[in-house]
C-alpha atoms as a PDB file:
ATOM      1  CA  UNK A   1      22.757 -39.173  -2.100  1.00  0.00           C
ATOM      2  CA  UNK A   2      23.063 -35.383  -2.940  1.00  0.00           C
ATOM      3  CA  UNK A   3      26.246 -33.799  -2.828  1.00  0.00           C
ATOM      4  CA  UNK A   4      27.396 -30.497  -2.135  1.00  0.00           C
ATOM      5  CA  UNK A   5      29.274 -29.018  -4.804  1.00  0.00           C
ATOM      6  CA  UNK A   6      31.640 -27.150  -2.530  1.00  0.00           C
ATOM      7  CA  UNK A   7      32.700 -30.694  -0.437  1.00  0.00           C
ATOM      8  CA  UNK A   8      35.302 -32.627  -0.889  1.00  0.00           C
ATOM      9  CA  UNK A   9      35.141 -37.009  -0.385  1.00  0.00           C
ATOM     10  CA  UNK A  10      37.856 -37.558   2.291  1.00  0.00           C
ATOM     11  CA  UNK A  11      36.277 -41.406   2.515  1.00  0.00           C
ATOM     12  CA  UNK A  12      34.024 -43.772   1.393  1.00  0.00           C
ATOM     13  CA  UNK A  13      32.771 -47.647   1.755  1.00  0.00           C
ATOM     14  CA  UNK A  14      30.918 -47.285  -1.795  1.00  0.00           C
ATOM     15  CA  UNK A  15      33.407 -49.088  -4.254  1.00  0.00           C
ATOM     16  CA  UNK A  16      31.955 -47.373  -7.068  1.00  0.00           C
ATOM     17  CA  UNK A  17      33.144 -43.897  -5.829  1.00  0.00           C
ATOM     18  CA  UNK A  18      36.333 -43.345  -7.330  1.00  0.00           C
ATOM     19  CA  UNK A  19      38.679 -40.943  -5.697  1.00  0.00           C
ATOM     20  CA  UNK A  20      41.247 -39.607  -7.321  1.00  0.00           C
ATOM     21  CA  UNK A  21      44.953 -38.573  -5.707  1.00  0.00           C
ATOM     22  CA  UNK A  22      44.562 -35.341  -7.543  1.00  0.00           C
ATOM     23  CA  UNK A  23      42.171 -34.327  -5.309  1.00  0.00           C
ATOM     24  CA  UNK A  24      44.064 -31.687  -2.546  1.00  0.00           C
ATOM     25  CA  UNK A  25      42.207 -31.362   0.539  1.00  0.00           C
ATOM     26  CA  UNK A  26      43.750 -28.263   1.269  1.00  0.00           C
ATOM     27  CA  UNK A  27      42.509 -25.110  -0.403  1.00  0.00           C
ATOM     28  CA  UNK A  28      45.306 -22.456  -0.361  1.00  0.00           C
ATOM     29  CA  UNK A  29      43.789 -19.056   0.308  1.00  0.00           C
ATOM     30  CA  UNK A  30      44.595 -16.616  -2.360  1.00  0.00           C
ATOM     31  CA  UNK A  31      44.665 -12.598  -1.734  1.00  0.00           C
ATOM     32  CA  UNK A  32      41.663 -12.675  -3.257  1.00  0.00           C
ATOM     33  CA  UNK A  33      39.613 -14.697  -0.342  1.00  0.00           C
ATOM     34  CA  UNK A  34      41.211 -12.244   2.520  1.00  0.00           C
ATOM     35  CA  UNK A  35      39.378  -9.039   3.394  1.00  0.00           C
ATOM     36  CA  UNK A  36      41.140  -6.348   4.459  1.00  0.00           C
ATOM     37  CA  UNK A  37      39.606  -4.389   7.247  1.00  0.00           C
ATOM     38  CA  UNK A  38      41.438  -0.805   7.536  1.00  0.00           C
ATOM     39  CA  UNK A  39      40.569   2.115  10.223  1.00  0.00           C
ATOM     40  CA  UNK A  40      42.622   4.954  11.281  1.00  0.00           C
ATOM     41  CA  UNK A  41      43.203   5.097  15.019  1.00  0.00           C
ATOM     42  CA  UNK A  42      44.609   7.551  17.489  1.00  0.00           C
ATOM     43  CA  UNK A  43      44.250   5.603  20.571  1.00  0.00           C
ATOM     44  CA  UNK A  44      47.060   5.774  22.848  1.00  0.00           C
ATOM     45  CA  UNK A  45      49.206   7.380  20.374  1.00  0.00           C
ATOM     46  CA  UNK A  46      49.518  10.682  21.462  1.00  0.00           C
ATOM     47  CA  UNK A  47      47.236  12.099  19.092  1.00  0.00           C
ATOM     48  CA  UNK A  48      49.502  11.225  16.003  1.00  0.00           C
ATOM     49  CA  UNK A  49      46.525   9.212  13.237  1.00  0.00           C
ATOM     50  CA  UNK A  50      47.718   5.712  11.990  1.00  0.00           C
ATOM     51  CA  UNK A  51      46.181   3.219   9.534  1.00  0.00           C
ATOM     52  CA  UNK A  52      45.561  -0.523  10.584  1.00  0.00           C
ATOM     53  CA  UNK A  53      44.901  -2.691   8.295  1.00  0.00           C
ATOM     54  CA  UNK A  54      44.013  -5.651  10.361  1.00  0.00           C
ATOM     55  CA  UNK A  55      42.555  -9.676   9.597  1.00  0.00           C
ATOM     56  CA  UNK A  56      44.875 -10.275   6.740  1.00  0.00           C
ATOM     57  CA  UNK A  57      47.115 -13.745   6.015  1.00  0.00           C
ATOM     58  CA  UNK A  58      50.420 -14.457   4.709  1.00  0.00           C
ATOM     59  CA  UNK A  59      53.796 -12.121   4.807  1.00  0.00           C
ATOM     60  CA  UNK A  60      52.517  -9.579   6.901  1.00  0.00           C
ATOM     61  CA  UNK A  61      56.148  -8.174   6.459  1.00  0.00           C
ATOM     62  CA  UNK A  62      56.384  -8.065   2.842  1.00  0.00           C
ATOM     63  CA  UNK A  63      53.326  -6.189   2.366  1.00  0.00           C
ATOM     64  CA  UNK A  64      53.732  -3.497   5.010  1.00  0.00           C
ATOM     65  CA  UNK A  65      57.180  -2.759   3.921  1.00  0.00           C
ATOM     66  CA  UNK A  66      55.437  -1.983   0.183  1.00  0.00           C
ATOM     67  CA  UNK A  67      52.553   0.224   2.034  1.00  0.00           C
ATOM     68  CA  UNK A  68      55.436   2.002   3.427  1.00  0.00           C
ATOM     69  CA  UNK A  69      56.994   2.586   0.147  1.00  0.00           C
ATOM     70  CA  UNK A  70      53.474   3.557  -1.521  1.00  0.00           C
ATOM     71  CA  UNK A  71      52.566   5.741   1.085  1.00  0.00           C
ATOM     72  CA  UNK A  72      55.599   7.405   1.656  1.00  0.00           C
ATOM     73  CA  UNK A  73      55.403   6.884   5.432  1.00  0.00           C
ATOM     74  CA  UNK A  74      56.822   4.848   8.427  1.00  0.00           C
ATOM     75  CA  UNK A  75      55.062   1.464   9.649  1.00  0.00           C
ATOM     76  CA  UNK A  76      55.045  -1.634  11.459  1.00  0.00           C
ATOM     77  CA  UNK A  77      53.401  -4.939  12.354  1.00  0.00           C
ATOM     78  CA  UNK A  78      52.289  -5.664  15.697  1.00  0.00           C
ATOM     79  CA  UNK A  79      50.156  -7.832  16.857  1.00  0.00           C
ATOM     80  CA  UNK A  80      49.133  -9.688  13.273  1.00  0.00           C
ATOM     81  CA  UNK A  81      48.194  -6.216  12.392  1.00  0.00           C
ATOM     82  CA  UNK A  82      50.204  -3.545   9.245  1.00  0.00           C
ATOM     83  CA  UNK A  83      50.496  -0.117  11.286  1.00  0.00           C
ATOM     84  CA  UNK A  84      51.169   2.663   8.380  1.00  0.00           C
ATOM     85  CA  UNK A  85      51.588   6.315  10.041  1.00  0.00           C
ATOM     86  CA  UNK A  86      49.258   8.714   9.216  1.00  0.00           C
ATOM     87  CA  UNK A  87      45.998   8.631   7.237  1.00  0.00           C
ATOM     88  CA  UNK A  88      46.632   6.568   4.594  1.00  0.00           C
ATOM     89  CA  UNK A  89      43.272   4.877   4.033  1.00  0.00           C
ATOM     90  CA  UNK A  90      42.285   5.488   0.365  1.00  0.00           C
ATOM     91  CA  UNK A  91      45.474   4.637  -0.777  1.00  0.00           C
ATOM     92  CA  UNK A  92      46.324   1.480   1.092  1.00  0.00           C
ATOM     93  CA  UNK A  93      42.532   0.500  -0.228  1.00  0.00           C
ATOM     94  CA  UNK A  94      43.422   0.974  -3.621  1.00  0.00           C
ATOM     95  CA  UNK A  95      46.887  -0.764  -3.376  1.00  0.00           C
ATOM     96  CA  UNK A  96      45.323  -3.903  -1.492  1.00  0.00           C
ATOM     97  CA  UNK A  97      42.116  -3.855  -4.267  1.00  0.00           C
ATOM     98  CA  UNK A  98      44.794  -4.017  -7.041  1.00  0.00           C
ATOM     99  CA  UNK A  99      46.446  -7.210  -5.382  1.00  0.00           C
ATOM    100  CA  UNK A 100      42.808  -8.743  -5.193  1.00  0.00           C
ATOM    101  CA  UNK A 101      41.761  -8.028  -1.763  1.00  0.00           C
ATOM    102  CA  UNK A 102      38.365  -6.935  -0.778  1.00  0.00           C
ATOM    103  CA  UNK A 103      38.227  -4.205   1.767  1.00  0.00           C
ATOM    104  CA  UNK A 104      35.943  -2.798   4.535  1.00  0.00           C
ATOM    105  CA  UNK A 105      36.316   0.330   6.245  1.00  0.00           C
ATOM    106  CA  UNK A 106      36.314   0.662  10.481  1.00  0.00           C
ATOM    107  CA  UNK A 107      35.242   3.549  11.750  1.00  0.00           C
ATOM    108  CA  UNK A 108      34.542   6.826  10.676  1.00  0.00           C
END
C-alpha cells in the first residue's frame, strides 16, 4: 500500500502498523503558511486611500496595532480584515515578509 508522505494514520486494523502517541494530528499554522493579500481601497471612504491586508490568521489585534506603529498611521480591524490609513503597501509588505508571510498584491 503506498503512502502519501504528507498523511497522517488516524487508524488501522494492520497490527503491524505501529502508531505512535507522538504523532499530533493537528498541524499548527505558522506565519509562514498564511499569505497576506494587501490592496489599497477608497471605496466608500470618502476618497481618503487605506491599506487592507486581508486572509490572515491569529491576533489580528496584535499585528495591526504594530502596522500602526511602523507606519506611523491610524488603523483598525473589521471584518477579519487590518485597515492601516493611507498607502502603506510597500511597507506593510516588507514588515509581514520579515515575520515570514508571503504576500500578494490586489489591485493596481
Amino acid at each position: 500500500m503506498a503512502q502519501n508522505k504528507n498523511s497522517k494514520l488516524v487508524y488501522s486494523t494492520d497490527q503491524s502498523v505501529n502508531i505512535s502517541e507522538n504523532d499530533s494530528f493537528t498541524e499548527n499554522k505558522s506565519a509562514g503558511s498564511d499569505t497576506a493579500y494587501i490592496e489599497r481601497d477608497r471605496k466608500q471612504r470618502k476618497g481618503k486611500v487605506v491599506t487592507v491586508v486581508s486572509r490572515l490568521n491569529g491576533d489580528l489585534k496584535t499585528l495591526q496595532k504594530e502596522l500602526q506603529k511602523q507606519c506611523g498611521a491610524g488603523g483598525s480591524v473589521k471584518n477579519g480584515n487590518i485597515e492601516i490609513q493611507g498607502d502603506h503597501r510597500d511597507k506593510i509588505a516588507s514588515i509581514l515578509k520579515e515575520k515570514g508571510y508571503k504576500i500578494k498584491f490586489i489591485g493596481g
